[in-house]
Protein backbone atom coordinates (compact mmCIF):
# COMPACT_ATOMS: atom_id res chain seq x y z
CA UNK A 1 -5.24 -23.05 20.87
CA UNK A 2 -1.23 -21.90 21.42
CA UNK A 3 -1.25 -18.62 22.58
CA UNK A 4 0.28 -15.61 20.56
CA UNK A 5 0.40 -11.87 20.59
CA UNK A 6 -1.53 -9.87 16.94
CA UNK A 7 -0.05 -6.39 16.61
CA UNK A 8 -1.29 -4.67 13.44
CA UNK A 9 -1.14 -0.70 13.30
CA UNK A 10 -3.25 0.13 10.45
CA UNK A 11 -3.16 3.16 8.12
CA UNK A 12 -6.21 3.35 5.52
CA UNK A 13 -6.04 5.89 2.80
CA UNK A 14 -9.70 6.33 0.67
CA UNK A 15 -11.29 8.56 -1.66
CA UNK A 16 -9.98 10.20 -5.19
CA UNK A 17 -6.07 10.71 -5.40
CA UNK A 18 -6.11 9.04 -1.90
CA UNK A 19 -2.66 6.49 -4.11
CA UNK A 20 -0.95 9.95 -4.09
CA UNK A 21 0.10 10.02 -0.86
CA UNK A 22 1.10 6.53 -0.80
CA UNK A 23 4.38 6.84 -1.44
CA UNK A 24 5.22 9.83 1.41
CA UNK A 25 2.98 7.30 3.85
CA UNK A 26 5.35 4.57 3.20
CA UNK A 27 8.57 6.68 3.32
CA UNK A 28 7.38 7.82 6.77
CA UNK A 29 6.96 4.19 8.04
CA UNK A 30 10.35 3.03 6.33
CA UNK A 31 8.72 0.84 3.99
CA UNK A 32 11.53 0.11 1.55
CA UNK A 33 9.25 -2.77 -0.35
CA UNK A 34 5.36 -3.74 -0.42
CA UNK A 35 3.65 -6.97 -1.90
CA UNK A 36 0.59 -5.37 -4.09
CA UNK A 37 -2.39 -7.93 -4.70
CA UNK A 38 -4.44 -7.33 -7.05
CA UNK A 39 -7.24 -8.84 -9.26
CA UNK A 40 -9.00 -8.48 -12.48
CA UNK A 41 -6.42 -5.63 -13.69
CA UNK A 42 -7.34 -2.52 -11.90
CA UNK A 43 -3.63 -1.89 -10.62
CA UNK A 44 -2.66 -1.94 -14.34
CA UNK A 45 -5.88 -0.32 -15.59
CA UNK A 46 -5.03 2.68 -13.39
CA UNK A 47 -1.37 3.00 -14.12
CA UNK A 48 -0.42 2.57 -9.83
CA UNK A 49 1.51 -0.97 -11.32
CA UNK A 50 3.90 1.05 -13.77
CA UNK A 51 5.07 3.18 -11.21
CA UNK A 52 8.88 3.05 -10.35
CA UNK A 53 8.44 4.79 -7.18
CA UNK A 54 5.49 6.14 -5.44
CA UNK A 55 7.51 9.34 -3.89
């Protein structure tokens, strides 16, 4: 096995309206763009994939 270095700082937000503080998390980290995965159509079934902006 090659050798390598892992980092991976890890937030984890959980629990009701935990997606409302999404957006200040991810302005704090200077996030300007995220890949959201999804399945079965929960993002669009709970409106976080018509969002513009989550600030």
């Amino acid at each position: 096995m090659d050798s390598f270095s892992f980092y991976n700082p890890t937030r984890i937000l959980f629990g009701a309206g935990a997606i409302r503080h999404l957006g200040q998390e991810m302005n704090n980290a200077g996030v300007k763009k995220c890949l959201l995965v999804a399945g079965g159509g929960s993002i669009k079934t709970n409106g976080i994939y018509e969002l513009q902006t989550l600030t």
